[in-house]
C-alpha atoms as a PDB file:
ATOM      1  CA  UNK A   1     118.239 150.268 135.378  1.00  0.00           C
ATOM      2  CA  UNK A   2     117.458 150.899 131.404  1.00  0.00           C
ATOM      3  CA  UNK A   3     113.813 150.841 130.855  1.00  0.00           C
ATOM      4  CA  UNK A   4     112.157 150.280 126.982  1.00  0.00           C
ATOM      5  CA  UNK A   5     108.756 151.453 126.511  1.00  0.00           C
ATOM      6  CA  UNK A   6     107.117 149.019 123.752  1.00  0.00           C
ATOM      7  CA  UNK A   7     103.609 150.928 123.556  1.00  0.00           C
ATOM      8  CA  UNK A   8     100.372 151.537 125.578  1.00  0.00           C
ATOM      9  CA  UNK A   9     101.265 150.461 129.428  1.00  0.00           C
ATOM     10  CA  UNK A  10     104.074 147.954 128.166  1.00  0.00           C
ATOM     11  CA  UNK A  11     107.448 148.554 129.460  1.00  0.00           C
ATOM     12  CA  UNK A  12     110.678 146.488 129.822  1.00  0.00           C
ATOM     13  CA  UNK A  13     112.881 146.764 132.816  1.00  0.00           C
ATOM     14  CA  UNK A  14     116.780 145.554 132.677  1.00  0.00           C
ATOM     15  CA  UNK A  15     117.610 145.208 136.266  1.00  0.00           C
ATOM     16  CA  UNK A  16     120.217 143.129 137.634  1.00  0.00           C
ATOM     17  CA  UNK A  17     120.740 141.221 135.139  1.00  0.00           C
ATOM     18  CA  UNK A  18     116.730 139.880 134.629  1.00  0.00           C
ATOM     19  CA  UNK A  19     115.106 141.643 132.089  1.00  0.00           C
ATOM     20  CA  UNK A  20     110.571 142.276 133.255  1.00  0.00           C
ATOM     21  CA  UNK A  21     107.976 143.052 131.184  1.00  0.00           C
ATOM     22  CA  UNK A  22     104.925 144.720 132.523  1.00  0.00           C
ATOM     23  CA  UNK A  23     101.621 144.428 130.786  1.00  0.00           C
ATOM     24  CA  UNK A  24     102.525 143.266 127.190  1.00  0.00           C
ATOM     25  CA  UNK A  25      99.960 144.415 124.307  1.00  0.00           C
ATOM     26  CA  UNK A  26     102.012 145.114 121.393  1.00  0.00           C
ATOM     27  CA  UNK A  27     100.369 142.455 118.426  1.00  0.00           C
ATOM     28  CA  UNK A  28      97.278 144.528 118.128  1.00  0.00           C
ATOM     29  CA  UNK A  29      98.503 147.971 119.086  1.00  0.00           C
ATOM     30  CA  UNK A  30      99.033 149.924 115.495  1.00  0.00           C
ATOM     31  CA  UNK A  31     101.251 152.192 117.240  1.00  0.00           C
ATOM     32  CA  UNK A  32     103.658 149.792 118.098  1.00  0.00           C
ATOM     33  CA  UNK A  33     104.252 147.971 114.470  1.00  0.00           C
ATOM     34  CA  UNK A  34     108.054 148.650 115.233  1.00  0.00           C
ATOM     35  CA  UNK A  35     108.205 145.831 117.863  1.00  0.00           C
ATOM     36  CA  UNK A  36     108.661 142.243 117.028  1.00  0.00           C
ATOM     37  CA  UNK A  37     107.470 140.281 119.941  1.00  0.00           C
ATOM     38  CA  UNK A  38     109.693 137.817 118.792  1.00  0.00           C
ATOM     39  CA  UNK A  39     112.925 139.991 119.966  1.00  0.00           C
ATOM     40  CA  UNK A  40     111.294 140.604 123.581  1.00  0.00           C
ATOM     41  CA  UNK A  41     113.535 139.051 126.174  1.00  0.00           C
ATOM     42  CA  UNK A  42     111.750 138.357 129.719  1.00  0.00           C
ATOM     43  CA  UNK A  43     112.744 136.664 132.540  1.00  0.00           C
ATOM     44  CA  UNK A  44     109.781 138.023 134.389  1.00  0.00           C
ATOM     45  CA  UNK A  45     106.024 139.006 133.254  1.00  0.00           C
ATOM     46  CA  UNK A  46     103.875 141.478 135.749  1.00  0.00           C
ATOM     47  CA  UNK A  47     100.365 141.869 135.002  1.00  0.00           C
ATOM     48  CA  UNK A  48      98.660 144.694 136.621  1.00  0.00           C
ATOM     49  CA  UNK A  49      94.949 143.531 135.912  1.00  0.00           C
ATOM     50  CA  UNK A  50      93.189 140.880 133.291  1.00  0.00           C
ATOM     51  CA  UNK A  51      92.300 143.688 130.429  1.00  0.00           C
ATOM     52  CA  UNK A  52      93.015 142.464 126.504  1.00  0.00           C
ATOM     53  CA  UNK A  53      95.088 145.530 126.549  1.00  0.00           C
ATOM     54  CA  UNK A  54      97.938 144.498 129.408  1.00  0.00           C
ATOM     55  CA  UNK A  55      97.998 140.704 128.209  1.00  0.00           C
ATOM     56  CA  UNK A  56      97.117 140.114 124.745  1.00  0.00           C
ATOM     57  CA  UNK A  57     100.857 139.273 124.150  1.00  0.00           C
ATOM     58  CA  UNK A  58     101.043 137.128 127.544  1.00  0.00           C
ATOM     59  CA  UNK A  59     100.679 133.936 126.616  1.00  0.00           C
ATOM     60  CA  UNK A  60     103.455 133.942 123.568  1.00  0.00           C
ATOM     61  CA  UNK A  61     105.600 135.803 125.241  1.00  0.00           C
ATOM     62  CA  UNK A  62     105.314 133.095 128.304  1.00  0.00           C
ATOM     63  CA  UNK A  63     105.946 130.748 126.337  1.00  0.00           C
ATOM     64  CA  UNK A  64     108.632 131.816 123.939  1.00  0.00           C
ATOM     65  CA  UNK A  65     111.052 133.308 127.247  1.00  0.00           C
ATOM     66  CA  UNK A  66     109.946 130.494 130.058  1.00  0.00           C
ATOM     67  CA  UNK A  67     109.315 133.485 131.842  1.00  0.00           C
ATOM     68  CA  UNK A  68     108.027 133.832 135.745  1.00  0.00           C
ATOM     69  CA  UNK A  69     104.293 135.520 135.794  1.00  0.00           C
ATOM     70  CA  UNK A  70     103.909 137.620 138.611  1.00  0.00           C
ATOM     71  CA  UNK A  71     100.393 138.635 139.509  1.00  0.00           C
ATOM     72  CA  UNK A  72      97.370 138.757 141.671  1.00  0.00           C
ATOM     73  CA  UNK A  73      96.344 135.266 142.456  1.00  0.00           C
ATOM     74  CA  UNK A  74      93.758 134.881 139.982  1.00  0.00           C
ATOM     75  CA  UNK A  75      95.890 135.828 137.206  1.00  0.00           C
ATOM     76  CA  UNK A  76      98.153 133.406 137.622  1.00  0.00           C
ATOM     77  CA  UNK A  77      96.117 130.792 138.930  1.00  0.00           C
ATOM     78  CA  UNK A  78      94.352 131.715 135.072  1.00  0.00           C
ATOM     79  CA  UNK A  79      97.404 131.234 133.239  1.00  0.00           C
ATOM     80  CA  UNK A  80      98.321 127.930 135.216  1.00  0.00           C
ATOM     81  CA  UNK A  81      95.210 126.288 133.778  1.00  0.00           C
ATOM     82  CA  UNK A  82      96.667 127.567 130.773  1.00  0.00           C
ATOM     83  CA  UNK A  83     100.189 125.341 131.346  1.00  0.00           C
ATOM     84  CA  UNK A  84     101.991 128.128 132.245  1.00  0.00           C
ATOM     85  CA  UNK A  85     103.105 126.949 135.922  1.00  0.00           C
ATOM     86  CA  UNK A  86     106.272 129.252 136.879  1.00  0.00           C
ATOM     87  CA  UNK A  87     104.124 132.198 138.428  1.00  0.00           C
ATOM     88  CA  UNK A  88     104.033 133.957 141.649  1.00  0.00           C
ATOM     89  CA  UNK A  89     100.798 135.093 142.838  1.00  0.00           C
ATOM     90  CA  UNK A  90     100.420 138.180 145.003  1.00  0.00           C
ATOM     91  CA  UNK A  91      97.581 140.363 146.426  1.00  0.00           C
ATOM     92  CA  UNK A  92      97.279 143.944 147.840  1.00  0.00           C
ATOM     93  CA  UNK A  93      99.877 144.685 150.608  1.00  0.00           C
ATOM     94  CA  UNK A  94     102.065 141.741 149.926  1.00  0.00           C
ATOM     95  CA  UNK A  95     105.583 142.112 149.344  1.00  0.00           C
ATOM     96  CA  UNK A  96     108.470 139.030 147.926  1.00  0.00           C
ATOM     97  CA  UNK A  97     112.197 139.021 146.963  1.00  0.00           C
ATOM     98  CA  UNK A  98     112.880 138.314 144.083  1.00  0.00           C
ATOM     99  CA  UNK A  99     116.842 137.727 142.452  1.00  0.00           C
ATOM    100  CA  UNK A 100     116.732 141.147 141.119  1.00  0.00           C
ATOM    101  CA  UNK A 101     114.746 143.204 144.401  1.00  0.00           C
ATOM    102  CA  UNK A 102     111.598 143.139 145.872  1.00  0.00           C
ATOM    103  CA  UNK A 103     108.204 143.473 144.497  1.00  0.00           C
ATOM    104  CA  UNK A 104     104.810 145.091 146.537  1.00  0.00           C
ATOM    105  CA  UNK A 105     101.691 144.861 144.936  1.00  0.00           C
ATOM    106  CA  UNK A 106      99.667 147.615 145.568  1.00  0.00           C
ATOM    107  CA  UNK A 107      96.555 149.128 145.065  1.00  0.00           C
ATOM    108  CA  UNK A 108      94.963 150.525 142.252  1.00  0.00           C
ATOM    109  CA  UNK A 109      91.523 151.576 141.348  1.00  0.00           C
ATOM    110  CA  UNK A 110      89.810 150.221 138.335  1.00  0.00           C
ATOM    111  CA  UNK A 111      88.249 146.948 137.031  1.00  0.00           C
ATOM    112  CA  UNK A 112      89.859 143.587 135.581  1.00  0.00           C
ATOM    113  CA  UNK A 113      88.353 141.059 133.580  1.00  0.00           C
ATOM    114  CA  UNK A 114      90.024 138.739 131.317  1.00  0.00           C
ATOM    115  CA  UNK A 115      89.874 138.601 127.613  1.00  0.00           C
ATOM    116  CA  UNK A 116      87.358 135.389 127.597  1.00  0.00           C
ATOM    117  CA  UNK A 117      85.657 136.849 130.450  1.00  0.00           C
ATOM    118  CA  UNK A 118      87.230 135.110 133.683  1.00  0.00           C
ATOM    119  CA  UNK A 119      87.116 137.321 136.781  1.00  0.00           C
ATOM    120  CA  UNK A 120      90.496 138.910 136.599  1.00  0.00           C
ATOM    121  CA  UNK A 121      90.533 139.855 140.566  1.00  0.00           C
ATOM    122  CA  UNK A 122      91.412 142.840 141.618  1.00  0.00           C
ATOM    123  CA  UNK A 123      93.451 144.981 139.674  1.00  0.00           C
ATOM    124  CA  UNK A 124      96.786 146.880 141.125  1.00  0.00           C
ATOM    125  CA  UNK A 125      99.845 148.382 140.760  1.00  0.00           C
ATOM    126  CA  UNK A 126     103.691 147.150 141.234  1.00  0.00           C
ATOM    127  CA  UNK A 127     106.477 148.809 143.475  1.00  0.00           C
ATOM    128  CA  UNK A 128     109.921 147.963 141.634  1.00  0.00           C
ATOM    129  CA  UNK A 129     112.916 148.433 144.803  1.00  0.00           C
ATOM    130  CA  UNK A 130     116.319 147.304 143.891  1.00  0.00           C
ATOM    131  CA  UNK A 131     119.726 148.840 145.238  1.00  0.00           C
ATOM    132  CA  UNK A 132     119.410 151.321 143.058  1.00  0.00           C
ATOM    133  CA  UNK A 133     116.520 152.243 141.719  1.00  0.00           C
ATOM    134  CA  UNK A 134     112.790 152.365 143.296  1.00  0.00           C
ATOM    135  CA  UNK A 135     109.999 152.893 140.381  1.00  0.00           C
ATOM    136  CA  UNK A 136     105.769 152.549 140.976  1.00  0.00           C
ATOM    137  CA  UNK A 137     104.181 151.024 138.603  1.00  0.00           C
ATOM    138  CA  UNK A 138     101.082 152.151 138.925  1.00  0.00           C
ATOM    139  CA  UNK A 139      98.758 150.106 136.262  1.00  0.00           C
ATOM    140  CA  UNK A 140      95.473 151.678 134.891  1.00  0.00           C
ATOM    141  CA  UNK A 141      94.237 153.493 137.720  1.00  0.00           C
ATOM    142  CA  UNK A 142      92.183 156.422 138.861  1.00  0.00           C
ATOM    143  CA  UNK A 143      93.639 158.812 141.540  1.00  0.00           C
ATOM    144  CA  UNK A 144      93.427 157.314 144.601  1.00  0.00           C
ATOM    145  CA  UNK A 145      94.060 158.650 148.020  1.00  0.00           C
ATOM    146  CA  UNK A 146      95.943 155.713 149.524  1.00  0.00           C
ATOM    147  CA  UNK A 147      99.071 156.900 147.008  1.00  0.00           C
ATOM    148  CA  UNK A 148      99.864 158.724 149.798  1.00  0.00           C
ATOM    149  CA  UNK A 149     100.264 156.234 151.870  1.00  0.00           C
ATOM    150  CA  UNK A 150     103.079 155.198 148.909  1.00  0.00           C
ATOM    151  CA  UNK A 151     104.608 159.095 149.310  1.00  0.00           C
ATOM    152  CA  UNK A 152     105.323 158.087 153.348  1.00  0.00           C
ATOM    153  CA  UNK A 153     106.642 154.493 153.396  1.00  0.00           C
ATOM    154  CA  UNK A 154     108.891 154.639 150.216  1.00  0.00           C
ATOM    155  CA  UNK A 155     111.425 156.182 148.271  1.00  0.00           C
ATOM    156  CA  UNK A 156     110.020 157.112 144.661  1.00  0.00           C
ATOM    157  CA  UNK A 157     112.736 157.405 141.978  1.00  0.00           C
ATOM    158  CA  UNK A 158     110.366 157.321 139.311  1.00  0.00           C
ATOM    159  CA  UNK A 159     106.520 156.849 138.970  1.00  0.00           C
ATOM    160  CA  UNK A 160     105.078 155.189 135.323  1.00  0.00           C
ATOM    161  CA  UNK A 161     101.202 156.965 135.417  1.00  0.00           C
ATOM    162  CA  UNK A 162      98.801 156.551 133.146  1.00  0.00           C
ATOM    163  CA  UNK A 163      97.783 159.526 131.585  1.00  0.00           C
ATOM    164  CA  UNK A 164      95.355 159.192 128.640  1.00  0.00           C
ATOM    165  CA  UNK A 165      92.204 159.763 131.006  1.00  0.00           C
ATOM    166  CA  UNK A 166      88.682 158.907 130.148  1.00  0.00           C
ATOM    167  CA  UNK A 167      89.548 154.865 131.238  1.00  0.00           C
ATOM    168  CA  UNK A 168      92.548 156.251 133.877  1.00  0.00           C
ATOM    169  CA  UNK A 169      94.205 159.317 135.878  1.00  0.00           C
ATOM    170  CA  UNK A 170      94.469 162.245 133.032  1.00  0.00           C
ATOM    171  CA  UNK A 171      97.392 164.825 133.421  1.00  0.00           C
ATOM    172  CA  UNK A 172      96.196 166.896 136.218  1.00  0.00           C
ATOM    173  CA  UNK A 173      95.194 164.294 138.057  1.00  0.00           C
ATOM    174  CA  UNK A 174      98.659 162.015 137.496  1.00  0.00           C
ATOM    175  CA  UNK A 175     100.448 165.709 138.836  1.00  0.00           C
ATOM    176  CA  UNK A 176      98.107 165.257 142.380  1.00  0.00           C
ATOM    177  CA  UNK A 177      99.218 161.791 142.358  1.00  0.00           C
ATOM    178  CA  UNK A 178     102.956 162.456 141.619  1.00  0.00           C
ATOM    179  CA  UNK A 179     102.574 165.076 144.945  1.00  0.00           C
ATOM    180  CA  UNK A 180     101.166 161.944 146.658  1.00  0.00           C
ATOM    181  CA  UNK A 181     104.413 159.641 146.099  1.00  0.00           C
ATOM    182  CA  UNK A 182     106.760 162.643 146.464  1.00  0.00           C
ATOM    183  CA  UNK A 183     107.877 161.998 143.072  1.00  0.00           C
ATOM    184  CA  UNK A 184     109.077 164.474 140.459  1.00  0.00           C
ATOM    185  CA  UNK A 185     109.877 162.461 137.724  1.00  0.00           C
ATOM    186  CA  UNK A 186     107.175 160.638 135.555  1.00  0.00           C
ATOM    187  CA  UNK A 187     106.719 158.646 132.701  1.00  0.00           C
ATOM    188  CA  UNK A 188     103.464 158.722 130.653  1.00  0.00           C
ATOM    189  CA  UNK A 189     101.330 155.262 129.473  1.00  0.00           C
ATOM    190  CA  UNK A 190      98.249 154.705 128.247  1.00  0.00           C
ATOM    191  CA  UNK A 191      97.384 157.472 126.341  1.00  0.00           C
ATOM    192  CA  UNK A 192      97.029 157.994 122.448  1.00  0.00           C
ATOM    193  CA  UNK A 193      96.740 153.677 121.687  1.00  0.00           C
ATOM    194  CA  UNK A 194      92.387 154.402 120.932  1.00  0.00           C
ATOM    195  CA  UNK A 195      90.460 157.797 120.289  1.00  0.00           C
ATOM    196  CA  UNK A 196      88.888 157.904 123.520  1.00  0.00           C
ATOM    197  CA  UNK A 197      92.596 158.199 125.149  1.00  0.00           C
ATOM    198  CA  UNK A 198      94.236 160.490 122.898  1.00  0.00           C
ATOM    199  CA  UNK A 199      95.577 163.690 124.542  1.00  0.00           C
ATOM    200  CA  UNK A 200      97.289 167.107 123.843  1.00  0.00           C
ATOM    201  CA  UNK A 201     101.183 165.828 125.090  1.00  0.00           C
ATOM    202  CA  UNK A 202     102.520 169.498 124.865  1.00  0.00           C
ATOM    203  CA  UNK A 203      99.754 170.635 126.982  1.00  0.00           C
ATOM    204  CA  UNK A 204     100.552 168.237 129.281  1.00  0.00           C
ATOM    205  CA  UNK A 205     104.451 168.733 129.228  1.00  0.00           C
ATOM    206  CA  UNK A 206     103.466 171.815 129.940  1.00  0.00           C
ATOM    207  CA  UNK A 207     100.740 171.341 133.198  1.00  0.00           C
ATOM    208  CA  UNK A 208     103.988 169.406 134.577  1.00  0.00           C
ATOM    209  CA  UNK A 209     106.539 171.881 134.009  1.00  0.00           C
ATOM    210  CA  UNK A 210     104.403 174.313 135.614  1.00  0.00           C
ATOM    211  CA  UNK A 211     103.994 171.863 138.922  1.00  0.00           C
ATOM    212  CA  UNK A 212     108.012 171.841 138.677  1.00  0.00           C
ATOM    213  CA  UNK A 213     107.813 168.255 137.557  1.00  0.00           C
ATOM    214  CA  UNK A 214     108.795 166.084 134.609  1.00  0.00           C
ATOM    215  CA  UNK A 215     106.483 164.683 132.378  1.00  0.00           C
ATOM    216  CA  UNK A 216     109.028 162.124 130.099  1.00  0.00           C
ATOM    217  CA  UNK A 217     106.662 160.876 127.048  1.00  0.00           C
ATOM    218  CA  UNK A 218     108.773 158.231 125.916  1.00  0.00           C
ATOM    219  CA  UNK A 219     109.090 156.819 121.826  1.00  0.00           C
ATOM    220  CA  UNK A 220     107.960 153.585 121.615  1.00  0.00           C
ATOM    221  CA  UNK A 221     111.023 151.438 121.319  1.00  0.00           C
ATOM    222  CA  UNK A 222     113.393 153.952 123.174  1.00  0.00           C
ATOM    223  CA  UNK A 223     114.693 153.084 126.493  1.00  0.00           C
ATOM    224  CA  UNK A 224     116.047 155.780 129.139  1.00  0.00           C
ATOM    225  CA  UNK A 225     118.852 155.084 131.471  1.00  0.00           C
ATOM    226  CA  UNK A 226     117.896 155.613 135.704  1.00  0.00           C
END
């Protein structure tokens, strides 16, 4: 699996041969003025919640890649009043093959609202399992106890946890929740895109190290082999 991190809570997985995007806001993050949405290849789009800042680049990218949404129901029913028809809606719990693994939506704990101000549902987070690889998406969440519940069922290769705090889990917290999902390896989001989320990274390198985990805060536009 190669995974690209384009900014914010936007990542790109290569998996089997399908390329998914999770949560795409790369237009009107400054940080990310070396992506070209243009180049973005998806044969898959999962939103974790309705917030301008995991879909302002939905609809184009959509459109220009014919790609399959993958959602809560609302989300995608949303988009389908939009034209875009080739989604697949899913709710808390739920689990479906797809042609490059399966996909369980699971819970997170925050709000959702869309940009114009449709209820976005419930937001949540996405478990990745393919033959190789299992990774938690977790979305923008707070620390939740029912991670655990993730840490008994599955097999963890490597957790993406927001980290900026303030909106989200900050670093101590994402370290409880990485004990939660008996995962050592994790990969920072949603920190440093607006004031209120900027952080000290070395300091929380550091916190992690200390726990005897790994804290990987990736470039935006590099991608890491798993």
């Amino acid at each position: 699996m190669k995974i690209t991190y384009y900014g914010h809570f936007c990542f790109g997985m290569e998996v089997s041969g399908k390329n998914l995007l999770f949560d795409p806001f790369i237009t009107p993050n400054k940080l990310a003025h070396n992506i070209e949405v243009e180049d973005i290849k998806a044969d898959y789009v999962l939103l974790s919640h309705g917030h301008q800042d995991h879909v302002a680049d939905a609809e184009k990218i959509l459109h220009q890649s014919d790609a399959t949404l993958i959602s809560n129901y609302e989300i995608v029913s949303y988009y389908a009043e939009k034209g875009f028809e080739k989604g697949h809606p899913m709710n808390h719990g739920g689990q479906a093959k797809f042609d490059f693994g399966w996909v369980k939506f699971v819970n997170a704990v925050h709000s959702s609202v869309l940009p114009d101000g449709t209820y976005g549902g419930n937001p949540g987070g996405f478990i990745i399992r393919t033959e190789d690889v299992n990774v938690y998406f977790a979305g923008d969440t707070a620390l939740t106890y029912d991670m655990k519940l993730i840490g008994e069922y599955e097999d963890i290769d490597l957790a993406i946890f927001p980290i900026g705090d303030n909106f989200t889990m900050g670093p101590k917290d994402a370290i409880i929740a990485s004990d939660f999902v008996n995962c050592s390896k994790v990969v920072g989001a949603h920190y440093d895109t607006f004031p209120y989320i900027e952080i000290d990274k070395e300091g929380a390198k550091t916190s992690f190290s200390k726990a005897r985990k790994e804290l990987i805060l990736m470039d935006i536009g590099e991608s890491i082999e798993l």
